[in-house]
Protein backbone atom coordinates (compact mmCIF):
# COMPACT_ATOMS: atom_id res chain seq x y z
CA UNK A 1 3.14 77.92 63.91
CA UNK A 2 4.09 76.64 67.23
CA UNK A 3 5.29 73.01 67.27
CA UNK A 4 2.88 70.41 68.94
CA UNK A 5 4.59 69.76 72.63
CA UNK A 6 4.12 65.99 73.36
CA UNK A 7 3.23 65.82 77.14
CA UNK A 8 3.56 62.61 78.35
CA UNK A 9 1.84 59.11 78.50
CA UNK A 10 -0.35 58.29 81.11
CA UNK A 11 -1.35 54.98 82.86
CA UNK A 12 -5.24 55.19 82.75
CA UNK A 13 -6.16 52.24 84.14
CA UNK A 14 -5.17 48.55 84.64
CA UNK A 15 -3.69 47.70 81.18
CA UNK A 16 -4.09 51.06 79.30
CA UNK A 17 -1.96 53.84 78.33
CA UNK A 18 -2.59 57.06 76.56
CA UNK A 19 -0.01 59.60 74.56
CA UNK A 20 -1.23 62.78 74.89
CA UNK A 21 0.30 65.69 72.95
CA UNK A 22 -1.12 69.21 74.23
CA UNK A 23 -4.21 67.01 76.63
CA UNK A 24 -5.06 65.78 73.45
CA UNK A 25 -5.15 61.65 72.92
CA UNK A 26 -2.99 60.64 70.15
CA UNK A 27 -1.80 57.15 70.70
CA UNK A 28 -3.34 53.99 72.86
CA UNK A 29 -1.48 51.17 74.29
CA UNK A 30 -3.40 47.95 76.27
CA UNK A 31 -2.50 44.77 77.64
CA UNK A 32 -4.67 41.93 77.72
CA UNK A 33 -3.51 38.47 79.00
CA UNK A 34 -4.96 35.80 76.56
CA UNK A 35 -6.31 32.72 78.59
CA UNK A 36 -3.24 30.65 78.25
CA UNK A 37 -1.37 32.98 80.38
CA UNK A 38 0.70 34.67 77.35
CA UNK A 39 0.14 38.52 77.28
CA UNK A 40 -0.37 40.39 74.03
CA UNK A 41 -0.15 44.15 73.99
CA UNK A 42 -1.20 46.42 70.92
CA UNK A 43 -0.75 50.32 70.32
CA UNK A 44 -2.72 52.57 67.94
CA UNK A 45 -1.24 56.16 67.37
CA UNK A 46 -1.04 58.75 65.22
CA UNK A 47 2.43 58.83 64.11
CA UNK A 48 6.09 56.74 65.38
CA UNK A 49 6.93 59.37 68.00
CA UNK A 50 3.57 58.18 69.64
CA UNK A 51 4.27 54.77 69.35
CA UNK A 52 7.91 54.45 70.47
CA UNK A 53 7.03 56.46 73.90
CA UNK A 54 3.99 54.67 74.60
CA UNK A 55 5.80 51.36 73.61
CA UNK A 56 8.67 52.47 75.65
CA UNK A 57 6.64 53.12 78.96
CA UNK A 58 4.43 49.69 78.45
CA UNK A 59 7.60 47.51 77.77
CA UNK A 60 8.87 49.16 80.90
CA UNK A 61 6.46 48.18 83.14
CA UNK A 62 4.94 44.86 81.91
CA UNK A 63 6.76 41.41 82.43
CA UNK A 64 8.28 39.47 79.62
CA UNK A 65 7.80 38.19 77.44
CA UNK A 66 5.13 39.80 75.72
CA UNK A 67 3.54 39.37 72.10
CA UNK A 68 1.49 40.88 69.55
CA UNK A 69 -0.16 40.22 66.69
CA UNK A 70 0.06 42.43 63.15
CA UNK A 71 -1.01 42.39 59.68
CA UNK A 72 2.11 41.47 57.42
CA UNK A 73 0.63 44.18 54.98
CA UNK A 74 0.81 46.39 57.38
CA UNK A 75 4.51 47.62 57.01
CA UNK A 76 4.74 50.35 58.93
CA UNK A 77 3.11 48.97 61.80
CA UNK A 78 5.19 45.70 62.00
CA UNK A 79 8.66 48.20 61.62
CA UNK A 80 7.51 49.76 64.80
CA UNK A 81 7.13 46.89 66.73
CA UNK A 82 10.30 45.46 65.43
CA UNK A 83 12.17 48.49 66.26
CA UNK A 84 10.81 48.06 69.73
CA UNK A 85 12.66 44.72 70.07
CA UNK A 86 10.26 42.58 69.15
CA UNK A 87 11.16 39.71 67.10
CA UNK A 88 8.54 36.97 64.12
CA UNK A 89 7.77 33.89 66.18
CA UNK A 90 5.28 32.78 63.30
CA UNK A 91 3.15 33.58 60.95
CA UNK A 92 -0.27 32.45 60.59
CA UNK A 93 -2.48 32.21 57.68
CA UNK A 94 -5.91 33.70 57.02
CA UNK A 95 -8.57 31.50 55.02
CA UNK A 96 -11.57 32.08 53.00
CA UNK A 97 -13.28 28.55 52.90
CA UNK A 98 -16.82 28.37 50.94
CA UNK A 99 -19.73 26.15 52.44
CA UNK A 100 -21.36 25.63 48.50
CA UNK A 101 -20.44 21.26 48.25
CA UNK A 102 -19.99 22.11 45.05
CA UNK A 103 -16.74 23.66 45.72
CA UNK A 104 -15.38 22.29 48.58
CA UNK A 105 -15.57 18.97 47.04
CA UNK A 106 -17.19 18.18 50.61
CA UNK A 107 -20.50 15.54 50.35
CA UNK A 108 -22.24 13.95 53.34
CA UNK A 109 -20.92 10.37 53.17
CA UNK A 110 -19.29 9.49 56.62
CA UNK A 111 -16.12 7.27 56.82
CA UNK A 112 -16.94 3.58 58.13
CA UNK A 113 -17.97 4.46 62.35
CA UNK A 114 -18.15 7.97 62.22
CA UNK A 115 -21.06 9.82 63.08
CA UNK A 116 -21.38 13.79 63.50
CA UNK A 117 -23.48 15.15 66.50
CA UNK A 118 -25.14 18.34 65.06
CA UNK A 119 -24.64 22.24 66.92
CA UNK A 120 -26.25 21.83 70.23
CA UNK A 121 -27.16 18.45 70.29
CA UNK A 122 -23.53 17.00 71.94
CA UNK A 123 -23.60 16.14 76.01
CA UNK A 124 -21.97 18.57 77.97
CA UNK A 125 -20.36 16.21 79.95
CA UNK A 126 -19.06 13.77 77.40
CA UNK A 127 -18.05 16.74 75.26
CA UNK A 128 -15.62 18.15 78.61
CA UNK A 129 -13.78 14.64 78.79
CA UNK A 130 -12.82 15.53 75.13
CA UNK A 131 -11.56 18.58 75.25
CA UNK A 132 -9.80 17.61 78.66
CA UNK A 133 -8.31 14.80 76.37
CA UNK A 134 -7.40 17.16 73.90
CA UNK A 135 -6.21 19.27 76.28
CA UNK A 136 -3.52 16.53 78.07
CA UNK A 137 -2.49 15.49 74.63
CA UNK A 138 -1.36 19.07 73.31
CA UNK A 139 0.45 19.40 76.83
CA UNK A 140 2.16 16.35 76.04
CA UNK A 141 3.09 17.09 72.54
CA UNK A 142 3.61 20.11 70.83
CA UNK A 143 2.64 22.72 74.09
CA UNK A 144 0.23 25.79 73.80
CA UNK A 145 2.29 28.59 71.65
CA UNK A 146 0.72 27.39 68.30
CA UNK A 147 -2.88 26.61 69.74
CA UNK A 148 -6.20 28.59 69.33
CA UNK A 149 -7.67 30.07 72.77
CA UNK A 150 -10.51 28.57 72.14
CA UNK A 151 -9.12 25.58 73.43
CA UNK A 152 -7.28 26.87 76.37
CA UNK A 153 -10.13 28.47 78.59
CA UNK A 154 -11.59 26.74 81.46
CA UNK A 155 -15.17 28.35 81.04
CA UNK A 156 -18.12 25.89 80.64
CA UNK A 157 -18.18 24.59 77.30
CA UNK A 158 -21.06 25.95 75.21
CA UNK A 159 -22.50 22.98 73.41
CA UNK A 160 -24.53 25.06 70.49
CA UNK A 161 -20.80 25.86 69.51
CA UNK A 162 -19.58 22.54 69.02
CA UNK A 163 -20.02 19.85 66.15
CA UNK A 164 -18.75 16.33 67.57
CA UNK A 165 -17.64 13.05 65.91
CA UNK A 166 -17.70 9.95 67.40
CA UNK A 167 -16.05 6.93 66.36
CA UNK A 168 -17.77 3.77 67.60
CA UNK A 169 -19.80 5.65 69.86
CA UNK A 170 -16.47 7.05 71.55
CA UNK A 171 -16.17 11.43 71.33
CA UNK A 172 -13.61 11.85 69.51
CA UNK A 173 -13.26 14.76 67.35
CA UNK A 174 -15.16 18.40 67.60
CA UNK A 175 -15.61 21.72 65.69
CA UNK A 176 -15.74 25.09 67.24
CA UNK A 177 -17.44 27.72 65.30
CA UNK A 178 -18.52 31.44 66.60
CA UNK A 179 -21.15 33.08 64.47
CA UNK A 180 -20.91 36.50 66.49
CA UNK A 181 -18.92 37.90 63.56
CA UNK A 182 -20.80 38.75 59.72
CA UNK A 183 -18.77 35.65 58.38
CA UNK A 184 -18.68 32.57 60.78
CA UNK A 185 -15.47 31.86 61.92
CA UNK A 186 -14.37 28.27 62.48
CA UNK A 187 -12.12 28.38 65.75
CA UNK A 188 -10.91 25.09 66.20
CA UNK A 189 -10.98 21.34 64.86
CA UNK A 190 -9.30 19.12 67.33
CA UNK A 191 -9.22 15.24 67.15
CA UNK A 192 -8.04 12.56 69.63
CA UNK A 193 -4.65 11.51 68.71
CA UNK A 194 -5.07 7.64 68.60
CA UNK A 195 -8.29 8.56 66.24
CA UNK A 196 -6.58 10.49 63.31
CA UNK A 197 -6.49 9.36 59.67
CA UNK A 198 -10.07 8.33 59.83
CA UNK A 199 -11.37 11.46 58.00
CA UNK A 200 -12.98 12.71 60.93
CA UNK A 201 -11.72 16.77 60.38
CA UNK A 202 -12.96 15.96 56.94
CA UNK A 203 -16.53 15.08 58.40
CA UNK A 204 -16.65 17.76 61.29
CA UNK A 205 -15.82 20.52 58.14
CA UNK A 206 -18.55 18.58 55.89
CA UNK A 207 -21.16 19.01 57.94
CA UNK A 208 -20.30 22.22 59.54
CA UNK A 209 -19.67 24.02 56.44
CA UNK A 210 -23.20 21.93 55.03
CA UNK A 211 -25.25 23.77 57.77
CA UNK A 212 -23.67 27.05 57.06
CA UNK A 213 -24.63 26.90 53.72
CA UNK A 214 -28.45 25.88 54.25
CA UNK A 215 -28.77 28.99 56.28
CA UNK A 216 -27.35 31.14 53.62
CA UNK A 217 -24.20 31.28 54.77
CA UNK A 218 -21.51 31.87 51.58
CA UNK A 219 -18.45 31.55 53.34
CA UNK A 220 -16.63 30.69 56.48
CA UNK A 221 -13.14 32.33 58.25
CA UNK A 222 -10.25 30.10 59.50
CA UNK A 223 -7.08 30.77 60.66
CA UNK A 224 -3.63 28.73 60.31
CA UNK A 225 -0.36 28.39 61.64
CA UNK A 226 1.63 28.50 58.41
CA UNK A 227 3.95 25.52 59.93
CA UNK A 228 0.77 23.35 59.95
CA UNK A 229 1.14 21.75 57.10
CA UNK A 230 -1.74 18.80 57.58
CA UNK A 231 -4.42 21.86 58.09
CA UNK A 232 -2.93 23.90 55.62
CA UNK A 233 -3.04 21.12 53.31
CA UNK A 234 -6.61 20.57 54.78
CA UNK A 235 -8.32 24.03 53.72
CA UNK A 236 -6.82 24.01 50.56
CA UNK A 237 -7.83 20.98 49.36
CA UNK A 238 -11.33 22.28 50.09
CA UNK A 239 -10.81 25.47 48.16
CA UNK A 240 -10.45 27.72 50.93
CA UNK A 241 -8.71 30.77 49.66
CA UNK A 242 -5.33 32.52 50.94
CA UNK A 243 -7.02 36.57 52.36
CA UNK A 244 -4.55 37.86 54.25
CA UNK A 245 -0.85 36.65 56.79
CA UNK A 246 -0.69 37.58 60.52
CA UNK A 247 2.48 37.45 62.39
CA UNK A 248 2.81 36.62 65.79
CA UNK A 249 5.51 38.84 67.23
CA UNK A 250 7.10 38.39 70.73
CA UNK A 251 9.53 40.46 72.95
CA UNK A 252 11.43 38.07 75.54
């Protein structure tokens, strides 16, 4: 038997590569710049010859630095990026987290002042100002590297995606969930600095998780940065349940 000749890799189009061994596809490689600026890049291929070429001509022509995300079961995968020159920047937890009250612990009672404004029903306007208050507060504090992109696009805000809590009257706390996927996935809880340890990420997740389970909804998906300790400490205190570790990788 002849041995397979690997041809080349080819720049398809903005942000895509190809290996091709004989004109036939065996590996892809794309680039996709994440809405805080940072650009991840992933490769599927058939086998680490594959891999190291197309990672080889992408590193070569992209700017640094450059992440990706992987699968910490997925050994193999994460060796290949390593021996690319990538390096861990963090690791990030994935969560199970039932709606049932009866496991979470969760009930409706609302700390003293806060109130939750239901999916859909929050003002568009009122509900920018937050998350432009968010916003300024994570650029003067702890920066974007650890935070969800949720929070970092500049779209309009959808409104049926967001519970709110105010305090007083005053937005000041909100809950991001997307339902696109078979188990809702909640994106982001963010509340106003000068407003924390009022309970109010406890009430957003009561009522959120509440509504998801009067529409049948068993579960929920989150996602934590395993250095985030107060969220960490958060979903497990509500039962959510440890599925699976992502690490962040990045090539400077």
């Amino acid at each position: 038997m002849n041995p397979v000749e690997f041809s080349d890799v080819a720049h398809v189009a903005p942000g895509q590569w190809h290996a091709l061994e004989d004109d036939l596809v065996v590996g892809r490689g794309a680039m996709s710049q994440r809405p805080d600026g940072r650009m991840f890049v992933s490769i599927d291929a058939w086998h680490d010859t594959a891999f190291d070429r197309l990672a080889e001509a992408m590193l070569a022509a992209l700017p640094r630095p450059l992440h990706t995300m992987v699968d910490e079961a997925e050994i193999d995968l994460t060796g290949r990026w390593l021996r690319a020159g990538f390096a861990v920047r963090r690791r990030e937890w994935e969560y199970a987290v039932p709606t049932d009250p009866r496991a979470t612990g969760l009930d409706s009672a609302l700390p003293p002042g806060v109130n939750v404004v239901a999916f859909g029903r929050a003002e568009e306007t009122r509900l920018r100002a937050l998350d432009r208050t968010i916003r300024d507060e994570i650029e003067a504090g702890p920066g974007w590297p650890d935070m969800p992109a949720e929070i970092l696009a500049n779209s309009v805000l959808d409104p049926s995606k967001y519970a709110v809590a105010t305090l007083s009257g005053r937005y000041v706390g909100l809950l991001r969930v997307a339902t696109v996927t078979r188990r809702p996935r909640i994106g982001l809880i963010a509340v106003r600095t000068d407003c924390r340890r009022h309970g109010i990420a406890r009430a957003l997740l009561a009522h959120t998780l509440g509504a998801l389970h009067d529409i049948g909804k068993e579960a929920a998906s989150a996602e934590v940065t395993e250095a985030n300790l107060a969220a960490t400490a958060l979903f497990e205190g509500i039962g959510a349940r440890r599925t699976g570790r992502n690490l962040e990788l990045v090539l400077r």
